[in-house]
PDB file of N, CA and C in Angstrom:
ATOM      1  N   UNK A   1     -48.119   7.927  17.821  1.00  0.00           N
ATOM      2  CA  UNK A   1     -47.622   8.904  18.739  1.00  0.00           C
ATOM      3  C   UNK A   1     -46.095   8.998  18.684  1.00  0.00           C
ATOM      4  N   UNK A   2     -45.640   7.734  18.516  1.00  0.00           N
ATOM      5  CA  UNK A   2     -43.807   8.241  18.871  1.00  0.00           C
ATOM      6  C   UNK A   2     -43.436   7.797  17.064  1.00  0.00           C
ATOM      7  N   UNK A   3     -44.096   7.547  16.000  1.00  0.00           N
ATOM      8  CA  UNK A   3     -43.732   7.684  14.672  1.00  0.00           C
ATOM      9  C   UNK A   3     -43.241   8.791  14.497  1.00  0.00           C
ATOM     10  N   UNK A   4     -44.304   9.988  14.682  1.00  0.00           N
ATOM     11  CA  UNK A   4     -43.979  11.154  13.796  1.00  0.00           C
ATOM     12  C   UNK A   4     -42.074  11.520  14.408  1.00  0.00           C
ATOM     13  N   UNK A   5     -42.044  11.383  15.916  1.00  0.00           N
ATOM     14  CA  UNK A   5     -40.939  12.149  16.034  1.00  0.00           C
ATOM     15  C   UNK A   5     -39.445  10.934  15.493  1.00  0.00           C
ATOM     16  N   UNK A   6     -39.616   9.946  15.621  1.00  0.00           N
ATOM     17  CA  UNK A   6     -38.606   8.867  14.899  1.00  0.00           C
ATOM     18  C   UNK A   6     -38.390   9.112  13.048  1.00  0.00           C
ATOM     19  N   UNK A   7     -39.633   9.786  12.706  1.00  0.00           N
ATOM     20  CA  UNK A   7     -39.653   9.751  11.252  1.00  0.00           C
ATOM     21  C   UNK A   7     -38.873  11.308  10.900  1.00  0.00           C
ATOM     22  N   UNK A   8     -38.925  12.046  11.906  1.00  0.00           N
ATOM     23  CA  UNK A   8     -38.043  13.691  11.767  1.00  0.00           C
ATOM     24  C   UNK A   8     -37.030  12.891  12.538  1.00  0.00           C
ATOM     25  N   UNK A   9     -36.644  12.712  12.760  1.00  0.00           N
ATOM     26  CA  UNK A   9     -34.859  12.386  13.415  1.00  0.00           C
ATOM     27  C   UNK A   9     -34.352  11.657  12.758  1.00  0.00           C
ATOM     28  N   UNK A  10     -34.733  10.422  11.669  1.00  0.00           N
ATOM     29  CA  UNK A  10     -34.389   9.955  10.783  1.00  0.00           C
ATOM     30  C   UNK A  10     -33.270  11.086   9.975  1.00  0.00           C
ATOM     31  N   UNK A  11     -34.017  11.725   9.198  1.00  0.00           N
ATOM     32  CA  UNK A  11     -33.122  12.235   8.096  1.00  0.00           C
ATOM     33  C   UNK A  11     -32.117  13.425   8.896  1.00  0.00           C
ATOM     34  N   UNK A  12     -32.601  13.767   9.900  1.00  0.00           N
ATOM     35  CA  UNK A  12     -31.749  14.548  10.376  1.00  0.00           C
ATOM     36  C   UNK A  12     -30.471  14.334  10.768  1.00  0.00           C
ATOM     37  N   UNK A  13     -30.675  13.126  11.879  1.00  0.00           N
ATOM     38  CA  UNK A  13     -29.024  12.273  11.726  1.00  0.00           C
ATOM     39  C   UNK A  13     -28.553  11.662  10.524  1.00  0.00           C
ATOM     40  N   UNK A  14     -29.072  11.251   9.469  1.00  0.00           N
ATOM     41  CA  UNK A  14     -28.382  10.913   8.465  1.00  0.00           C
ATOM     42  C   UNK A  14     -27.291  11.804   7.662  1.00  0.00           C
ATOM     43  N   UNK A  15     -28.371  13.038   7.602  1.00  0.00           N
ATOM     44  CA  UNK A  15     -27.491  14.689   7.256  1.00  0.00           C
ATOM     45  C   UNK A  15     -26.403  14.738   8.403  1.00  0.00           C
ATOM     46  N   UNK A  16     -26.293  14.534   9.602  1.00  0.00           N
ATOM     47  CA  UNK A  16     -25.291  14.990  10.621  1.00  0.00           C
ATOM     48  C   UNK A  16     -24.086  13.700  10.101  1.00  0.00           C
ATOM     49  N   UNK A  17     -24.403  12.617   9.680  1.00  0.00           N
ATOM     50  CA  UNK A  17     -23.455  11.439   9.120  1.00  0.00           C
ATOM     51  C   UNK A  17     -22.829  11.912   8.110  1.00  0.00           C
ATOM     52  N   UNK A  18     -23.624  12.827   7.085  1.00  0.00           N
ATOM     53  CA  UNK A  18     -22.741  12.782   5.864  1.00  0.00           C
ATOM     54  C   UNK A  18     -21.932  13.528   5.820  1.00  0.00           C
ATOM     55  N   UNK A  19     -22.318  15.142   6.881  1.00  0.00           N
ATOM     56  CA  UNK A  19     -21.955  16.149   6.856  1.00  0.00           C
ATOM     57  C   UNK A  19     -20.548  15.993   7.746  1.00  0.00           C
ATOM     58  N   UNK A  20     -20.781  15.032   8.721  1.00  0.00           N
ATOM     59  CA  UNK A  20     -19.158  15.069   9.853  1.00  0.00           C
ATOM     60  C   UNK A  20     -18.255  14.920   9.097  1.00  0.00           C
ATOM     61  N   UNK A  21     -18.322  13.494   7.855  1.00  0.00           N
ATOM     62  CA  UNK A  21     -17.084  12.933   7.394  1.00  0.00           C
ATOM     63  C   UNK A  21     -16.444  14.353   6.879  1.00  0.00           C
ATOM     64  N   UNK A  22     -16.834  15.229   6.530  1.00  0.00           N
ATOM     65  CA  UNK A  22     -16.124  16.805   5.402  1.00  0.00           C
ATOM     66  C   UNK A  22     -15.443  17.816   6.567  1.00  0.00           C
ATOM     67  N   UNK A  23     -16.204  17.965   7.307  1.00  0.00           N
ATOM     68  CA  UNK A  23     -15.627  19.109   8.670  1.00  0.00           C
ATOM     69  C   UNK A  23     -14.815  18.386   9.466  1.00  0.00           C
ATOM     70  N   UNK A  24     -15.002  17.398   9.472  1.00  0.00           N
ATOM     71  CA  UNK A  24     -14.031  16.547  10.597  1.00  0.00           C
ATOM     72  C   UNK A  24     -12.880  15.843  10.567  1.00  0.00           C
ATOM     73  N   UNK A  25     -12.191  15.888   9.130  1.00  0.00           N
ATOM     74  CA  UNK A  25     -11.368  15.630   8.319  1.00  0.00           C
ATOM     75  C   UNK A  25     -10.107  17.225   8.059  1.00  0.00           C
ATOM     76  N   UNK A  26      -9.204  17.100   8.836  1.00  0.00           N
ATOM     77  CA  UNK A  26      -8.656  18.676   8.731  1.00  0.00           C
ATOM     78  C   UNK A  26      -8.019  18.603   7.269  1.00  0.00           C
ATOM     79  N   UNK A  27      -7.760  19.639   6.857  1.00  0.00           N
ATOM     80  CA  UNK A  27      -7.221  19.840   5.450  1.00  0.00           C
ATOM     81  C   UNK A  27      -5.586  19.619   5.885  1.00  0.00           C
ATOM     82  N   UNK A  28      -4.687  18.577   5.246  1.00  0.00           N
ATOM     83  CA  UNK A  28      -3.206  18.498   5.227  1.00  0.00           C
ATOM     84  C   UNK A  28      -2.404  19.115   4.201  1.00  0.00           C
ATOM     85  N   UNK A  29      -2.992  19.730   3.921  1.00  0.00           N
ATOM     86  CA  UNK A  29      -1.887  20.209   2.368  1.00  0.00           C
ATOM     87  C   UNK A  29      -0.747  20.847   2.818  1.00  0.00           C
ATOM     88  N   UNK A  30      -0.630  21.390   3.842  1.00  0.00           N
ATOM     89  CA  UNK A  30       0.454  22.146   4.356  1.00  0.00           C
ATOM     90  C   UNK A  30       1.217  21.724   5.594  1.00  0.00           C
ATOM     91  N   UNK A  31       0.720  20.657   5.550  1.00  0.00           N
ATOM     92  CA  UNK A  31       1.698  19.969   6.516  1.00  0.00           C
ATOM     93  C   UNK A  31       2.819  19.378   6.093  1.00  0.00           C
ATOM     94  N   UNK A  32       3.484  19.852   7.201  1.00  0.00           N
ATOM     95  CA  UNK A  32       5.160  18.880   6.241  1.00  0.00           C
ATOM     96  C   UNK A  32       5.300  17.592   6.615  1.00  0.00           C
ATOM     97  N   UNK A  33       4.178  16.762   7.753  1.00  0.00           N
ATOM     98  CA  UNK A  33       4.395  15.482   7.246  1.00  0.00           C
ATOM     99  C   UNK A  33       3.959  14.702   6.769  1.00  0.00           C
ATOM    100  N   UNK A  34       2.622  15.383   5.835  1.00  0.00           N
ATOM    101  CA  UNK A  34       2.164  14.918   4.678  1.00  0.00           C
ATOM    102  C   UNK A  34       2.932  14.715   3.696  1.00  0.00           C
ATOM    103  N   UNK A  35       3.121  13.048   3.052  1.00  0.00           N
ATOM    104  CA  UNK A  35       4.181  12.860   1.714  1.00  0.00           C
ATOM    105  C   UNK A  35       2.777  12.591   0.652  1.00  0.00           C
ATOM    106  N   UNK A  36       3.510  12.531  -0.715  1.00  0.00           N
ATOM    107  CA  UNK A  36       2.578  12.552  -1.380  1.00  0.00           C
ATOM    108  C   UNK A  36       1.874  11.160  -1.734  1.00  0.00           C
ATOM    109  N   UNK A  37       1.016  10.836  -2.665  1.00  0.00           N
ATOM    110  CA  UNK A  37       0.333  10.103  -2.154  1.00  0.00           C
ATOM    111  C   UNK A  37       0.044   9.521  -3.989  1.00  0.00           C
ATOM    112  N   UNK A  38      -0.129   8.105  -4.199  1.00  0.00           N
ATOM    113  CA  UNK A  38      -0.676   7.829  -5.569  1.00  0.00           C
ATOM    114  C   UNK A  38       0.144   6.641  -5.719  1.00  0.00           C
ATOM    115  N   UNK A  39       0.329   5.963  -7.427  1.00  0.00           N
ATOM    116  CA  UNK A  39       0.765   4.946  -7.670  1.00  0.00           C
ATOM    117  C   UNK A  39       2.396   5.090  -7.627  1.00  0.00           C
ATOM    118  N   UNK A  40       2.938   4.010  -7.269  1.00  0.00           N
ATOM    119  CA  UNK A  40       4.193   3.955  -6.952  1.00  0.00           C
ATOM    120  C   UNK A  40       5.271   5.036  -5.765  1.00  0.00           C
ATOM    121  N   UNK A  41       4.236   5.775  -5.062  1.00  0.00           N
ATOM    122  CA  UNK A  41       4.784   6.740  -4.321  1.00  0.00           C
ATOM    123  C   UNK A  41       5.575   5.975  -2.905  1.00  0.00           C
ATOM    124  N   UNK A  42       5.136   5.155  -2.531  1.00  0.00           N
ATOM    125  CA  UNK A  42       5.659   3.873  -1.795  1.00  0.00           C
ATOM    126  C   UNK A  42       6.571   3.416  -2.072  1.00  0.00           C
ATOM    127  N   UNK A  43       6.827   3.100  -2.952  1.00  0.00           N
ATOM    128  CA  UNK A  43       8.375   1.758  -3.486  1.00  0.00           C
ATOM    129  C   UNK A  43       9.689   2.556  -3.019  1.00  0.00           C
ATOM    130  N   UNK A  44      10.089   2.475  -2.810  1.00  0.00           N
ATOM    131  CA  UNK A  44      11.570   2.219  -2.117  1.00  0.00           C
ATOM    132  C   UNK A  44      12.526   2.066  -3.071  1.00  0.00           C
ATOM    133  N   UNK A  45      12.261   2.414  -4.670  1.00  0.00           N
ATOM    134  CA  UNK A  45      13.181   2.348  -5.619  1.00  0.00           C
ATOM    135  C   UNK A  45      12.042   2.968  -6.885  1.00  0.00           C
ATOM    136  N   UNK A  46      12.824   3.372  -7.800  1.00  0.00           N
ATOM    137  CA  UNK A  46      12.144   4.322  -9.121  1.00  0.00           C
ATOM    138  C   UNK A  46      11.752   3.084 -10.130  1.00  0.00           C
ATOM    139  N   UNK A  47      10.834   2.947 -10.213  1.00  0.00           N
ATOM    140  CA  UNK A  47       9.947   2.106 -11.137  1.00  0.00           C
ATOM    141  C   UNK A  47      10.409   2.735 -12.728  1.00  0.00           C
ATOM    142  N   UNK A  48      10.022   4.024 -13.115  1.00  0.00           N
ATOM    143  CA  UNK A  48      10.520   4.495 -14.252  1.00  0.00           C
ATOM    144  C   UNK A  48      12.062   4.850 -14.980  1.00  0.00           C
ATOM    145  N   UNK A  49      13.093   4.333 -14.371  1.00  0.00           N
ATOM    146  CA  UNK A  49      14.113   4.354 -15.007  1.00  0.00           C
ATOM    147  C   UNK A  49      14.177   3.552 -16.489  1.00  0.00           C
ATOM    148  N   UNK A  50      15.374   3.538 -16.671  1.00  0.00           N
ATOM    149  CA  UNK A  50      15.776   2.607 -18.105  1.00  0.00           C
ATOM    150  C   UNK A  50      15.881   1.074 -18.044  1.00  0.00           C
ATOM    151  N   UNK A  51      16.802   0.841 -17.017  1.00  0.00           N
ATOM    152  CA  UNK A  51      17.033  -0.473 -16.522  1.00  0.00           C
ATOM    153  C   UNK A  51      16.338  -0.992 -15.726  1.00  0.00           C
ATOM    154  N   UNK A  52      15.183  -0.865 -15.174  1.00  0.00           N
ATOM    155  CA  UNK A  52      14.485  -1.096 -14.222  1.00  0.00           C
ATOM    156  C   UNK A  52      14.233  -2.574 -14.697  1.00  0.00           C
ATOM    157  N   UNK A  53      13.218  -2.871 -15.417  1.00  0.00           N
ATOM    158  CA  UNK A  53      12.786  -4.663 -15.900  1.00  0.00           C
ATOM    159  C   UNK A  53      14.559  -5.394 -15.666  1.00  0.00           C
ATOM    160  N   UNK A  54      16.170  -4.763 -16.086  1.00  0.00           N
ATOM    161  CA  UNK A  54      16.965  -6.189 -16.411  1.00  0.00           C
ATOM    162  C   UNK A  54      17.153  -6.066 -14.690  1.00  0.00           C
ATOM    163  N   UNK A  55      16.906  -4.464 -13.571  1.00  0.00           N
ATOM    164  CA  UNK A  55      17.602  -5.275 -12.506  1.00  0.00           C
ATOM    165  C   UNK A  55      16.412  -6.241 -11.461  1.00  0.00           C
ATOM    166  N   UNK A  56      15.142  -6.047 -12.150  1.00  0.00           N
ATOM    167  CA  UNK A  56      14.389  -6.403 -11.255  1.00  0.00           C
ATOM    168  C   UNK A  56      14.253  -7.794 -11.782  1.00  0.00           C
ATOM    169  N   UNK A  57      14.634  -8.439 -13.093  1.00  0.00           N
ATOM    170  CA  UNK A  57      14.211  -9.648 -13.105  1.00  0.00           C
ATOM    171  C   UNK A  57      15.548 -10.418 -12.660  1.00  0.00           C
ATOM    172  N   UNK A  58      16.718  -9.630 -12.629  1.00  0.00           N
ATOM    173  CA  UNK A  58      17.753 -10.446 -12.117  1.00  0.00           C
ATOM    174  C   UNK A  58      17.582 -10.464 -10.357  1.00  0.00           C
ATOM    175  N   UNK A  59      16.834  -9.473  -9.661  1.00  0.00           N
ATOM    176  CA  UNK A  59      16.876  -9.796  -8.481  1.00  0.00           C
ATOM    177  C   UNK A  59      16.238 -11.127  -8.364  1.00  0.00           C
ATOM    178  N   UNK A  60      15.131 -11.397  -9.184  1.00  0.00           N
ATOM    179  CA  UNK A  60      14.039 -12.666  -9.377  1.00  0.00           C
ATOM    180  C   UNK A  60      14.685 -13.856  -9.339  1.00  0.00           C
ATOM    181  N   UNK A  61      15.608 -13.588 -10.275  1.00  0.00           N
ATOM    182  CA  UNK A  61      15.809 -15.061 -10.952  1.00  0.00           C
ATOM    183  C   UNK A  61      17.382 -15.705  -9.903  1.00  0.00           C
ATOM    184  N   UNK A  62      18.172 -14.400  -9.603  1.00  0.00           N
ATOM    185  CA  UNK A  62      18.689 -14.569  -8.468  1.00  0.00           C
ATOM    186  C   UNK A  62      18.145 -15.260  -6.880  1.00  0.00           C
ATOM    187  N   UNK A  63      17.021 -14.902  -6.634  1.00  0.00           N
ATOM    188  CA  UNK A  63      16.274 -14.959  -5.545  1.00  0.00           C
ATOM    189  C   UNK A  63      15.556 -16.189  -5.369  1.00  0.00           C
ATOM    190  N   UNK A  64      15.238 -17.086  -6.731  1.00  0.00           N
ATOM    191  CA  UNK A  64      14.537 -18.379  -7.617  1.00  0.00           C
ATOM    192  C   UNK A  64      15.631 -18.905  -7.465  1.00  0.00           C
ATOM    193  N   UNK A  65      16.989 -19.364  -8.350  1.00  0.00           N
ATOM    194  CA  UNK A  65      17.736 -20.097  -8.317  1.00  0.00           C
ATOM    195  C   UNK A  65      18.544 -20.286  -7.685  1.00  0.00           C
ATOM    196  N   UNK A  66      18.875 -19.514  -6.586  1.00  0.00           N
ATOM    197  CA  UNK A  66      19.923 -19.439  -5.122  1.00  0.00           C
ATOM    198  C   UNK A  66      19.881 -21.100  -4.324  1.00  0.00           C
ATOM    199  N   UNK A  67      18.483 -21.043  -3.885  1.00  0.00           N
ATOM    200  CA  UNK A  67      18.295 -22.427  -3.120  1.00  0.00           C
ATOM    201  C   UNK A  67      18.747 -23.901  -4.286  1.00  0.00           C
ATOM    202  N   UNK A  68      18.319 -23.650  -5.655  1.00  0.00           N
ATOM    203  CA  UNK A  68      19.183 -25.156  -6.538  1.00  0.00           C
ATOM    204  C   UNK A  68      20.936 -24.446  -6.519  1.00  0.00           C
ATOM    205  N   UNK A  69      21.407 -23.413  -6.649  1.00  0.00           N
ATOM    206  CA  UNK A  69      22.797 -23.718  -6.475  1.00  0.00           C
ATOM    207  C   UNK A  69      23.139 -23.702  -5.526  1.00  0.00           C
ATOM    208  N   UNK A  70      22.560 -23.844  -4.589  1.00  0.00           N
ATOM    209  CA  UNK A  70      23.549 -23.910  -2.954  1.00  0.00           C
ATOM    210  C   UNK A  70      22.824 -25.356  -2.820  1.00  0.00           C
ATOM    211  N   UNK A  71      21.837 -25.955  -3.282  1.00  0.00           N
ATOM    212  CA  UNK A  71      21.901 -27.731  -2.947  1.00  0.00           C
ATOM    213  C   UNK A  71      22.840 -28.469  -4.275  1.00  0.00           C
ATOM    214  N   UNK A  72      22.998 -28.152  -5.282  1.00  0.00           N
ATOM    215  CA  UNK A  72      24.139 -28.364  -6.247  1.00  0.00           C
ATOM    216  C   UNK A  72      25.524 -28.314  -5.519  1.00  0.00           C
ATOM    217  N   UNK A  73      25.843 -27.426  -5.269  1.00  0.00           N
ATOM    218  CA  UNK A  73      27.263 -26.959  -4.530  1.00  0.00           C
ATOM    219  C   UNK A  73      27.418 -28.036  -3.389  1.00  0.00           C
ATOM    220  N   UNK A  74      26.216 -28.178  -2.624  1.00  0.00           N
ATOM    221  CA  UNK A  74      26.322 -29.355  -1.218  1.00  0.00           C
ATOM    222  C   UNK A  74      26.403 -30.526  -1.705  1.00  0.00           C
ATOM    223  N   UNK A  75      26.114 -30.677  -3.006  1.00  0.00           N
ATOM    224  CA  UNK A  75      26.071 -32.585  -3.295  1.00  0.00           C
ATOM    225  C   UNK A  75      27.279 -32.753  -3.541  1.00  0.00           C
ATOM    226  N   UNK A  76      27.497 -31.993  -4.762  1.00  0.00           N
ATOM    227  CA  UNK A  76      28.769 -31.856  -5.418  1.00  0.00           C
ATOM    228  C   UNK A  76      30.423 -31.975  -4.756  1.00  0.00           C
ATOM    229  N   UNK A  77      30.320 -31.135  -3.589  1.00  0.00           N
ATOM    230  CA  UNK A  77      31.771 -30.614  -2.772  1.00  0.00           C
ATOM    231  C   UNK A  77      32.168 -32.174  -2.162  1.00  0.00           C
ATOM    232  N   UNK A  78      33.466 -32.046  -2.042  1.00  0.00           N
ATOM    233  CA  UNK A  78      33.992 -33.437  -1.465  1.00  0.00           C
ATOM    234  C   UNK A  78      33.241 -33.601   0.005  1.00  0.00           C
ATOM    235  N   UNK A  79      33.705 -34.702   0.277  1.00  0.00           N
ATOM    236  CA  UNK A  79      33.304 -35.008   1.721  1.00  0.00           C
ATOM    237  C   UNK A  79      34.848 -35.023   2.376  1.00  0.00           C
ATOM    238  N   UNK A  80      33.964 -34.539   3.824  1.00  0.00           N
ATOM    239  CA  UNK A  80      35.421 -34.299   4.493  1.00  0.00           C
ATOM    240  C   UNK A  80      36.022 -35.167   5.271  1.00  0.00           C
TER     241      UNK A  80
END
């Protein structure tokens, strides 16, 4: 008795699930505070320049060896 009507409402809400995510989603293309969107569109600096690898591995190796020359510099300096 209560199969048949559980077995029609089944697929019917499933269709109302697939169908919301598309209508309910407004189209942004024309919004201006839509930015664009993909690989590297985020970074905060141009990945494709020329020099990109010598300044990014010197930020590295800068950023790596800072803490041994500032405990070098502390052993080293006179005492006061």
């Amino acid at each position: 008795m209560f199969a048949q009507p559980a077995a029609r409402a089944s697929p019917r809400i499933t269709s109302l699930i697939s169908r919301r995510a598309f209508h309910a989603t407004r189209a942004r293309f024309s919004s201006p505070y839509h930015y664009s969107e993909g690989p590297y569109s985020n970074l905060p600096f141009n990945t494709k320049t020329r020099f990109f690898a010598v300044r990014y591995w010197a930020y590295m190796l800068t950023g790596f060896f800072a803490p041994f020359g500032i405990a070098i510099w502390q052993t080293k300096k006179p005492k006061a």
